[in-house]
N, C-alpha and C. Protein backbone atom coordinates (compact mmCIF):
# COMPACT_ATOMS: atom_id res chain seq x y z
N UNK A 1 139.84 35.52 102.00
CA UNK A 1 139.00 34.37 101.78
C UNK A 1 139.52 33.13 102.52
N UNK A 2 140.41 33.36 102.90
CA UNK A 2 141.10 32.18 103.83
C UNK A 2 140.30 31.44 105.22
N UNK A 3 139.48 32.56 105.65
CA UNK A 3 138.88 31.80 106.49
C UNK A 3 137.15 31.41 106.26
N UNK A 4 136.82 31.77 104.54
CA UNK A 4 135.77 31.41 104.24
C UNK A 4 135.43 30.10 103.39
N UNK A 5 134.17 29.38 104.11
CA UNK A 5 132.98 28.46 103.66
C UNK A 5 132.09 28.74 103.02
N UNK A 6 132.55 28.45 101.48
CA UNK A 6 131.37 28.94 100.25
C UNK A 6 131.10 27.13 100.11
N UNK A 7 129.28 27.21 99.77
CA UNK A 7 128.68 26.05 98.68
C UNK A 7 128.11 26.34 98.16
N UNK A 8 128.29 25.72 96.91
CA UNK A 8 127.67 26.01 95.46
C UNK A 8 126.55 24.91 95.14
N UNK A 9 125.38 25.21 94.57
CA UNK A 9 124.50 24.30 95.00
C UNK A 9 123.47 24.71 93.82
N UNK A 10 123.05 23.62 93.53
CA UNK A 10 121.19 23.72 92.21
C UNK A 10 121.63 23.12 91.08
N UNK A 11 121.14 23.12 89.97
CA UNK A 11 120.69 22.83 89.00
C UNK A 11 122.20 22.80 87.96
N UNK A 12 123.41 22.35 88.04
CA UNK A 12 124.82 22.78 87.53
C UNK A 12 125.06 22.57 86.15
N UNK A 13 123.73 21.70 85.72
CA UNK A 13 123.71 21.25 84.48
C UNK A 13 124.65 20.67 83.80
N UNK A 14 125.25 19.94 84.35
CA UNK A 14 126.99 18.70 83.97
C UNK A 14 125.79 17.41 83.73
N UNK A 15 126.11 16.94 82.05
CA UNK A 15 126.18 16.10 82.03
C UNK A 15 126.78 14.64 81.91
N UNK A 16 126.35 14.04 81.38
CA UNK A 16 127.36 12.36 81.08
C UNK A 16 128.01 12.22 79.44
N UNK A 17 129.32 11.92 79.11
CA UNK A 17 129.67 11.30 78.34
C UNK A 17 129.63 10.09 77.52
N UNK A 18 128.31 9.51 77.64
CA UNK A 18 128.13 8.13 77.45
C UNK A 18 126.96 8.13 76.73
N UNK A 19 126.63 7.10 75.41
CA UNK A 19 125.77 6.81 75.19
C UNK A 19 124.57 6.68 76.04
N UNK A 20 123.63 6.86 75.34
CA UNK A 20 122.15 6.72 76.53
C UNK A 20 121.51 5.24 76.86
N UNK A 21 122.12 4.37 75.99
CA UNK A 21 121.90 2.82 76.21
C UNK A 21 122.69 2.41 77.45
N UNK A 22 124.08 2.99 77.24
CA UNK A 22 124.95 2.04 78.52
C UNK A 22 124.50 2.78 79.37
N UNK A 23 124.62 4.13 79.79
CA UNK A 23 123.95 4.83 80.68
C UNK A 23 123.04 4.23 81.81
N UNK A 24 122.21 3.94 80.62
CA UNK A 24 120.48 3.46 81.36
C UNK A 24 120.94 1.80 81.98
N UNK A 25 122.31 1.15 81.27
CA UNK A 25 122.40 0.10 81.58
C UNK A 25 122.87 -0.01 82.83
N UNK A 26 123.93 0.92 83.15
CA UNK A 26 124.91 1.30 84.54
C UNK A 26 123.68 1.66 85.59
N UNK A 27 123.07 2.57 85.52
CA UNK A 27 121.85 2.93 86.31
C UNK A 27 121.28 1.59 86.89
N UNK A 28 120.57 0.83 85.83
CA UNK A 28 120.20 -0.40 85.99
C UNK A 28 120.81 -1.26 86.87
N UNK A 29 122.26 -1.12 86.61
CA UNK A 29 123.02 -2.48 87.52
C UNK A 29 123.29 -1.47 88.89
N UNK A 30 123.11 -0.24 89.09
CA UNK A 30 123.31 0.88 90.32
C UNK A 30 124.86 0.65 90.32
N UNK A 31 125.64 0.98 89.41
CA UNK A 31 127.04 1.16 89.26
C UNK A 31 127.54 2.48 89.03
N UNK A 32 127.06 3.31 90.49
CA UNK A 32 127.44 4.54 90.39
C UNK A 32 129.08 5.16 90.16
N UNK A 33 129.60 3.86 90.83
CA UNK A 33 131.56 4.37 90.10
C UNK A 33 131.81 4.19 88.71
N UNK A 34 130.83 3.42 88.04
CA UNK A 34 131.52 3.09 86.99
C UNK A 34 130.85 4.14 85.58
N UNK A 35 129.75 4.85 85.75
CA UNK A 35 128.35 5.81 85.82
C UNK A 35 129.37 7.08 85.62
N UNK A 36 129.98 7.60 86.93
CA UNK A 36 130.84 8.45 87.68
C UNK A 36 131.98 8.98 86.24
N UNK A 37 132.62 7.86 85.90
CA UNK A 37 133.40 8.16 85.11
C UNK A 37 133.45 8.78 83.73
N UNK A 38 132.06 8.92 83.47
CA UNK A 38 131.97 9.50 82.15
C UNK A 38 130.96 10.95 82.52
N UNK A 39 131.09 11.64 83.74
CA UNK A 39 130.70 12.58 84.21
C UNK A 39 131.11 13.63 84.23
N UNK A 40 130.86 14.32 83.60
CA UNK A 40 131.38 15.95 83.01
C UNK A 40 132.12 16.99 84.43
N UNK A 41 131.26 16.94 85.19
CA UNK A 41 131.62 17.92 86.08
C UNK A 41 133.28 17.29 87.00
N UNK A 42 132.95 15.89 86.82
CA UNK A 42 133.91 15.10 87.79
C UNK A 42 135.17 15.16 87.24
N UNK A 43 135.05 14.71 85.72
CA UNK A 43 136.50 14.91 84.67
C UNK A 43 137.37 16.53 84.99
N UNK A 44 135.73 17.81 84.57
CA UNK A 44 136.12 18.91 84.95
C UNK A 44 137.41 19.65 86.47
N UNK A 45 136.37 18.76 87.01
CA UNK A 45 137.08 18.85 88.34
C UNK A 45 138.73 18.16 88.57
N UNK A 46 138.77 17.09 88.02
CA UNK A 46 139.91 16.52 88.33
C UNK A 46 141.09 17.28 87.72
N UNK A 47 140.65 18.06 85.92
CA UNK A 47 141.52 18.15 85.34
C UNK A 47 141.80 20.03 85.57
N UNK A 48 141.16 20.56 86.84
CA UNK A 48 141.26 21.70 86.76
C UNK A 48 140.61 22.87 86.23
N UNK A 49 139.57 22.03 85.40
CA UNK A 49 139.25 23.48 84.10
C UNK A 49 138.33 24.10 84.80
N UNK A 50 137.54 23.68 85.84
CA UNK A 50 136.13 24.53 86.47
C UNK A 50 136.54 24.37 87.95
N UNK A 51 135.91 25.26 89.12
CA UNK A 51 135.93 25.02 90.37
C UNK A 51 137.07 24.57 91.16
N UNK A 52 138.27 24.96 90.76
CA UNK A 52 139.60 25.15 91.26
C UNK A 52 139.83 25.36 92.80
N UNK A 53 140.08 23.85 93.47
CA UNK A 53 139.82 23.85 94.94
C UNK A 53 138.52 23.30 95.27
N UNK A 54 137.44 23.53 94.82
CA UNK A 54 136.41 23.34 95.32
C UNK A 54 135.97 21.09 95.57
N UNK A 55 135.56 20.85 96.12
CA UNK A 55 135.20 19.49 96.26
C UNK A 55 133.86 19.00 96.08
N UNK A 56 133.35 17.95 95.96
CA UNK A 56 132.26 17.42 95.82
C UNK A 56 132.13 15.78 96.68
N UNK A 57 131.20 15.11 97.24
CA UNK A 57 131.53 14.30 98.47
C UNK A 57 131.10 12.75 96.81
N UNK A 58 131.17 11.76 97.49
CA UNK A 58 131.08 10.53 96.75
C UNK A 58 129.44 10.36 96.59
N UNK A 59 129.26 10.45 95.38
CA UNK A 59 127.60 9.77 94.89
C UNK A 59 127.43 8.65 94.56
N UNK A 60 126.64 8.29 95.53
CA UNK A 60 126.16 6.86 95.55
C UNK A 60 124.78 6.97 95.96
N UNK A 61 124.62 7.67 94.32
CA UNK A 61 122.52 7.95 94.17
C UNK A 61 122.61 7.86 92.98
N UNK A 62 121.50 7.96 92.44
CA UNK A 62 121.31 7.40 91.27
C UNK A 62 121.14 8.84 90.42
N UNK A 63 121.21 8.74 88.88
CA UNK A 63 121.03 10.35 88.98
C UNK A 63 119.95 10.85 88.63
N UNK A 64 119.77 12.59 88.60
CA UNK A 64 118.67 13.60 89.03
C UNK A 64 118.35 13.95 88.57
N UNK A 65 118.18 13.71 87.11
CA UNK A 65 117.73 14.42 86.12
C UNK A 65 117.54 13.46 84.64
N UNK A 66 116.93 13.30 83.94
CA UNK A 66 115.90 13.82 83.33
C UNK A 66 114.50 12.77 83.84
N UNK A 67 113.48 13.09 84.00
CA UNK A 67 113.07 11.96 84.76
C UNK A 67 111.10 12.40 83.60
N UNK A 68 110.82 11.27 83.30
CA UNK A 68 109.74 11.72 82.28
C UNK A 68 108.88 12.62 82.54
N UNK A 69 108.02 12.57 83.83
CA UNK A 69 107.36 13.72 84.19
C UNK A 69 107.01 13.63 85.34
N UNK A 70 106.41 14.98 85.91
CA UNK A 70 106.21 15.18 87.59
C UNK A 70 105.64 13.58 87.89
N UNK A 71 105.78 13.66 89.00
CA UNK A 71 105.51 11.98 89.98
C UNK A 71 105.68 11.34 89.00
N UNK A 72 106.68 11.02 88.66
CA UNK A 72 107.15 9.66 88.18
C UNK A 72 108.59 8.91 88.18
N UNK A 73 108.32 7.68 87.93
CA UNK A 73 110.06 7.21 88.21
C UNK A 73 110.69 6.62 86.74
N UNK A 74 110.11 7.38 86.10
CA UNK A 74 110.63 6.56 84.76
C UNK A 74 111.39 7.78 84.12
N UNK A 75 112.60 7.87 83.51
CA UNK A 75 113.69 8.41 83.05
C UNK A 75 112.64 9.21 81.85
N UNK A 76 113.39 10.38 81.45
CA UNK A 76 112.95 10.68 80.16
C UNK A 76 113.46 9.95 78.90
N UNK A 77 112.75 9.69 77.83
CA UNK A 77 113.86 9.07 76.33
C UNK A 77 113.79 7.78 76.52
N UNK A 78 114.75 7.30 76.24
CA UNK A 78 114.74 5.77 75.63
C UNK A 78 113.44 5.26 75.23
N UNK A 79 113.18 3.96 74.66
CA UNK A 79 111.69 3.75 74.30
C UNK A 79 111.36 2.49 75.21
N UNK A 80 110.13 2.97 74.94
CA UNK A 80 109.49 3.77 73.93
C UNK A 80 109.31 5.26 74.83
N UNK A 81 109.62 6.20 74.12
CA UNK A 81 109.59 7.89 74.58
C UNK A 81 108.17 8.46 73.94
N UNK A 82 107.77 9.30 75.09
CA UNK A 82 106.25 9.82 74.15
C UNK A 82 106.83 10.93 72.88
N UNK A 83 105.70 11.13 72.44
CA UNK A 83 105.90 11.90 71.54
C UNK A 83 106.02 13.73 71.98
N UNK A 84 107.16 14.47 71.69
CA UNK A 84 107.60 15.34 71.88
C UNK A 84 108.04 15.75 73.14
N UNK A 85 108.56 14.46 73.83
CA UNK A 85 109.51 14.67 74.86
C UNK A 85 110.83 14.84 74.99
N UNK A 86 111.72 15.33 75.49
CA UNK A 86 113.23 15.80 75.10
C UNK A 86 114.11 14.42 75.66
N UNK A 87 115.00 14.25 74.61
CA UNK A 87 115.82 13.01 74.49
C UNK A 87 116.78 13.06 75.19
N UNK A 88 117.35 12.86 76.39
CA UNK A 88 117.67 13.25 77.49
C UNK A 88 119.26 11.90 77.77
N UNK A 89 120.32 11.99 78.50
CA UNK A 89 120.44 10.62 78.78
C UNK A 89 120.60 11.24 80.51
N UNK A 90 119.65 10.34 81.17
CA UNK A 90 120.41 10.40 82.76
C UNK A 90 121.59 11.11 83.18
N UNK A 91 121.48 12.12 84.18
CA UNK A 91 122.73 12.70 84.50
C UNK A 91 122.56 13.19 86.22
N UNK A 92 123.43 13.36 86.47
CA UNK A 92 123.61 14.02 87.93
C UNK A 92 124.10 15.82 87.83
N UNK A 93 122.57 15.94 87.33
CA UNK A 93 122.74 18.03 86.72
C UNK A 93 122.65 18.51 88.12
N UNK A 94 122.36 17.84 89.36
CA UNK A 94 122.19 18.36 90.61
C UNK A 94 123.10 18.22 91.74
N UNK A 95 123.66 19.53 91.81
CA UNK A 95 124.76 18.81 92.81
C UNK A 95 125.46 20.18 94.03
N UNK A 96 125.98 19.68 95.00
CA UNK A 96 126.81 20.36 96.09
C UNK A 96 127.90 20.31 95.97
N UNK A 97 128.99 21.41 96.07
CA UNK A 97 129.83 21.50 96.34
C UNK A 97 130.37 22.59 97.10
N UNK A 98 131.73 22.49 97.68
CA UNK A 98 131.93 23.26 98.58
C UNK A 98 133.41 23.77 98.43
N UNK A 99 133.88 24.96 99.15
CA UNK A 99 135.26 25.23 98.80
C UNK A 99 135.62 26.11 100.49
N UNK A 100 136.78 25.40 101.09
CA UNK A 100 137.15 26.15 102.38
C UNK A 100 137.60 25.16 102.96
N UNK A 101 138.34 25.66 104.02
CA UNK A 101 139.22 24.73 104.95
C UNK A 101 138.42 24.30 106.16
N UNK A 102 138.54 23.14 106.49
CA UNK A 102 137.98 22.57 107.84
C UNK A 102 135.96 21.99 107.34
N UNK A 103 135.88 21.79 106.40
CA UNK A 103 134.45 21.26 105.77
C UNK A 103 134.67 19.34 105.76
N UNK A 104 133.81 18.90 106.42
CA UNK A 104 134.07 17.73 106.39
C UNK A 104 131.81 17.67 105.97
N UNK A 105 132.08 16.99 104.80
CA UNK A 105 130.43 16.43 104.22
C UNK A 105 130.40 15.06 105.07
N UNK A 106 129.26 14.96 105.66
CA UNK A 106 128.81 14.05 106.47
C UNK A 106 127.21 12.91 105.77
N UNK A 107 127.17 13.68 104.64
CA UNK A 107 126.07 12.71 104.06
C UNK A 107 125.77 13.80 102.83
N UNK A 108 125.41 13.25 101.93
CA UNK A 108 125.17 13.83 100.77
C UNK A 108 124.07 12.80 99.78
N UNK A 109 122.80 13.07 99.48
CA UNK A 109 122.04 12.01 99.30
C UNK A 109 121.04 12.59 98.81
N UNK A 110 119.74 11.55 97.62
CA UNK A 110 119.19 12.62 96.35
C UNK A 110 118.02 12.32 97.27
N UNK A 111 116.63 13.12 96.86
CA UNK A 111 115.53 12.85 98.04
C UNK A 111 114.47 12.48 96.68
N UNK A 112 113.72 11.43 97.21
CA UNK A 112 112.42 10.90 95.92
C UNK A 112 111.32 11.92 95.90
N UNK A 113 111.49 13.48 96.09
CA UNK A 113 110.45 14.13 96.02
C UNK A 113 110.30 14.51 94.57
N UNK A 114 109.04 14.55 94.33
CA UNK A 114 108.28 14.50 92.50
C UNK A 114 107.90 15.36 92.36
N UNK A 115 108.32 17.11 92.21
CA UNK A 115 107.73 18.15 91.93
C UNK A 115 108.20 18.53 90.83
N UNK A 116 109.16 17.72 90.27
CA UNK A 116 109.95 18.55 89.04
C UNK A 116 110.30 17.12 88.38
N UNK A 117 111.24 17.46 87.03
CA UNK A 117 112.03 16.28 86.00
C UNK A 117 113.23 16.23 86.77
N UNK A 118 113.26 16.67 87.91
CA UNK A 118 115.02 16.78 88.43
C UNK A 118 114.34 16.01 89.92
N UNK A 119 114.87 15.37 90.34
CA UNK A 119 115.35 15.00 91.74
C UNK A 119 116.27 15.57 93.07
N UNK A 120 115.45 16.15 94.09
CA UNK A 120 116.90 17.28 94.39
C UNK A 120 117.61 16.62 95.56
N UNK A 121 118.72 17.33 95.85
CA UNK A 121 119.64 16.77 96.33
C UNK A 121 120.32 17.78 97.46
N UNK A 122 120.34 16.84 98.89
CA UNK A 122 120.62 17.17 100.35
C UNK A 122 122.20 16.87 100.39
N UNK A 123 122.71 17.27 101.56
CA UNK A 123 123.97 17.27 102.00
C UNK A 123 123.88 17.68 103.14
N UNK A 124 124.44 17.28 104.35
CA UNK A 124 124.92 17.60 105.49
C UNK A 124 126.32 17.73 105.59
N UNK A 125 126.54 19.10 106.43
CA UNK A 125 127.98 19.30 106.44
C UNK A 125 128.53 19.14 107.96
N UNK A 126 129.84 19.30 108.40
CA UNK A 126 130.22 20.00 109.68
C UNK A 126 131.53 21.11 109.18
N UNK A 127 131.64 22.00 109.99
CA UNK A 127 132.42 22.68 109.63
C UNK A 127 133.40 23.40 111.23
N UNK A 128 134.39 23.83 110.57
CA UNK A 128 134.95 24.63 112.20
C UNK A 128 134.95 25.91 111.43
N UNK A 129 135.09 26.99 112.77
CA UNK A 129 134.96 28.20 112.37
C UNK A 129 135.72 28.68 113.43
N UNK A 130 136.06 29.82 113.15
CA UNK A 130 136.88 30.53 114.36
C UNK A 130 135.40 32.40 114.71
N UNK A 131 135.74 31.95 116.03
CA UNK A 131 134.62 33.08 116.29
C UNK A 131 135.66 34.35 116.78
N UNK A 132 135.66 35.34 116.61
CA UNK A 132 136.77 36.65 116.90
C UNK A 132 135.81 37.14 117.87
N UNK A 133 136.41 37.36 119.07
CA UNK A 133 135.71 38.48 119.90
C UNK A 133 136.32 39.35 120.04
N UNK A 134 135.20 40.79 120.16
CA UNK A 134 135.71 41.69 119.71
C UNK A 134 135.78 42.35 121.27
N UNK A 135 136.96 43.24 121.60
CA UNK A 135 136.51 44.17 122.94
C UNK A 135 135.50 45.06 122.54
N UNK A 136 134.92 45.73 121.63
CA UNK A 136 133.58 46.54 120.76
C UNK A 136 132.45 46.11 121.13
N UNK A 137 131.90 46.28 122.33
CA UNK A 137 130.16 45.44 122.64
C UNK A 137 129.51 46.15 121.27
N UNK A 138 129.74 46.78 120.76
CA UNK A 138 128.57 46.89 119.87
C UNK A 138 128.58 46.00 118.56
N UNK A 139 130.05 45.86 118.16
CA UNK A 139 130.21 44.71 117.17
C UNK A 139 130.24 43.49 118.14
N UNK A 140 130.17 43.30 119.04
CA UNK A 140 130.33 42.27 119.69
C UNK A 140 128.87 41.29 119.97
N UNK A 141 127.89 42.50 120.60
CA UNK A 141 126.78 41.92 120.54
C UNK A 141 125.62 41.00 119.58
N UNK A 142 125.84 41.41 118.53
CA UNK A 142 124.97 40.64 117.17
C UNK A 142 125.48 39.67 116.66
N UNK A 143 126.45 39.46 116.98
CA UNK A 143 127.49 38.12 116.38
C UNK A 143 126.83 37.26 117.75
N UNK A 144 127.39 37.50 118.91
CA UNK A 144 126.99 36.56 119.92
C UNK A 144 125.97 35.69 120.08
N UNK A 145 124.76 37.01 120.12
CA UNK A 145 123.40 36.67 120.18
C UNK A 145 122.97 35.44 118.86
N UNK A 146 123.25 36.08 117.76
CA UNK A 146 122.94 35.49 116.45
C UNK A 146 124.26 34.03 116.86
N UNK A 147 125.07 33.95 116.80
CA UNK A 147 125.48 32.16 117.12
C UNK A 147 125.33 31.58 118.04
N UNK A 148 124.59 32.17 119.11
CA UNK A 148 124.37 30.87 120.27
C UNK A 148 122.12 30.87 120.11
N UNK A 149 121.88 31.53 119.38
CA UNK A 149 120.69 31.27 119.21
C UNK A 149 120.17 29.94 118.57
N UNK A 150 121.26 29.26 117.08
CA UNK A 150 120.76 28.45 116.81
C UNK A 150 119.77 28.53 115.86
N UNK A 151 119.92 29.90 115.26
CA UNK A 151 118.90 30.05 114.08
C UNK A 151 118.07 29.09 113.40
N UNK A 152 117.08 29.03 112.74
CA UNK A 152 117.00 27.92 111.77
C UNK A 152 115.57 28.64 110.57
N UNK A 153 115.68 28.78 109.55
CA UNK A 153 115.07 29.50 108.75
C UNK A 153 114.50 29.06 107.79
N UNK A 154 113.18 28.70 107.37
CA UNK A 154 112.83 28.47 105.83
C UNK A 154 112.32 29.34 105.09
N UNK A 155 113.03 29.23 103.89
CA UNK A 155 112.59 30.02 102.62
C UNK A 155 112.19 29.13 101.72
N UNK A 156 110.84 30.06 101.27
CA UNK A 156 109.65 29.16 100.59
C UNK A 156 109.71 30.00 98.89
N UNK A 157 109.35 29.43 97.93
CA UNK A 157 109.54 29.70 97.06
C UNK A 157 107.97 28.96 96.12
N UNK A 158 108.05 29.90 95.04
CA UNK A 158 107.17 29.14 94.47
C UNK A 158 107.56 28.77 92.79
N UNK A 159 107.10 27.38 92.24
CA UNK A 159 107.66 26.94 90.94
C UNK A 159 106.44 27.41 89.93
N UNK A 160 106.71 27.33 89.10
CA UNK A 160 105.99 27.52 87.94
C UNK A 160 105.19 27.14 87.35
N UNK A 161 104.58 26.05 88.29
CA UNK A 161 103.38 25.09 88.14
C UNK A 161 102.88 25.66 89.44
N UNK A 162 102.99 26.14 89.90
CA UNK A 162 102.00 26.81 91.24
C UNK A 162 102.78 26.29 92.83
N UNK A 163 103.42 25.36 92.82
CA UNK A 163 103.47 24.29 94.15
C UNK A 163 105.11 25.33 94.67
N UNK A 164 104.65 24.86 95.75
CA UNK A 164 106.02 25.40 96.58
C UNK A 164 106.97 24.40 96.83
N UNK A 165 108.08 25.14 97.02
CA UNK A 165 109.50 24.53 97.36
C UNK A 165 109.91 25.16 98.43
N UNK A 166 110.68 24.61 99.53
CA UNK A 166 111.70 25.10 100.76
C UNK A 166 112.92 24.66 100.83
N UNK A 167 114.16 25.44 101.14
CA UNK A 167 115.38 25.44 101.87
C UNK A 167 115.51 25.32 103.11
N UNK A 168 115.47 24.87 103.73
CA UNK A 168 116.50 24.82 105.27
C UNK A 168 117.49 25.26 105.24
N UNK A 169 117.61 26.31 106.32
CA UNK A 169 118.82 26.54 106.22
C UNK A 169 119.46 26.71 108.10
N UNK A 170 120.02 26.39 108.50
CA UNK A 170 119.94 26.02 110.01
C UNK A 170 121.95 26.09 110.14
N UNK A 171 121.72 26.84 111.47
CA UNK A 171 123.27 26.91 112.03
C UNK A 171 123.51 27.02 113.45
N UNK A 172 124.23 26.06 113.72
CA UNK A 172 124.46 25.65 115.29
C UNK A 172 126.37 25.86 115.57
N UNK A 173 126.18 26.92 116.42
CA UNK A 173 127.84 26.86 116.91
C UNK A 173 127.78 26.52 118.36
N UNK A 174 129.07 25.77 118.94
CA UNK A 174 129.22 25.35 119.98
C UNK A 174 130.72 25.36 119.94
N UNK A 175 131.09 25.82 121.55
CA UNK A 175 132.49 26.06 121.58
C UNK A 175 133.34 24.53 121.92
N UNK A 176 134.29 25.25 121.27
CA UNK A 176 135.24 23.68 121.46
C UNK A 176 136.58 23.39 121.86
């Protein structure tokens, strides 16, 4: 595994340690460091107990989850809350992370698309890789072809309200 680039990515469901008043108040003032600190996955991370090695880049978005309903920008909960909506406090349940040597995150940022109560969330990476050539043209050939092509692929999916969703997923090698 030494020379592998894993990311872990969707829905991680970490939430916040904080009342849902200050919460909504930090949000309010966009005090994502101070927000940050009562964040489950982040504590997790620091103190070892989950994702050992793995990293996560600096958020400075607001967070992705619980949001009242499709197209909208109003949080779930606090009041006035409709009736039989789930009491929620703001959290960042959406997130990237990554684990491997030579990964440098180059932007990491939530996107205002309204298909869901969650807000999802992009990242751009760069990475180095070491390419092995093989004297074997036959293992040699499909590796080649496939990294100087430049792939780029979407997978389409469909949600549970009918509407579709896509991944990008795109890879560019260049020698260096």
């Amino acid at each position: 595994m030494s020379n592998s680039r894993i990311f872990w990515f969707g829905d991680l469901n970490y939430r916040l340690y904080l009342e849902d008043n200050l919460a909504r108040q930090l949000i309010k003032e966009q005090d994502w460091t101070a927000l940050q600190k009562f964040d489950q996955l982040q504590r997790e991370l620091e103190h070892g107990g989950v994702f050992q090695g793995w990293k996560e880049g600096n958020i400075e978005f607001a967070p992705t989850y619980k949001y009242s309903s499709y197209n909208c920008n109003r949080y779930s909960g606090g009041i006035p809350s409709r009736a039989g909506e789930k009491q929620r406090t703001p959290a960042w349940c959406d997130r990237i992370l990554w684990c491997g040597k030579g990964v440098r995150q180059l932007s990491y940022f939530r996107s205002e698309s309204k298909f869901s109560d969650h807000r999802p969330v992009s990242a751009l990476f760069s990475t180095q890789i070491k390419v092995v050539k093989s004297t074997n043209t036959r293992s040699h050939t499909v590796p080649t072809t496939f990294l100087n092509e430049t792939p780029s692929r979407t997978q389409t999916n469909e949600t549970a309200n009918g509407e579709s969703t896509s991944t990008l997923l795109s890879l560019r090698v260049k020698d260096m």
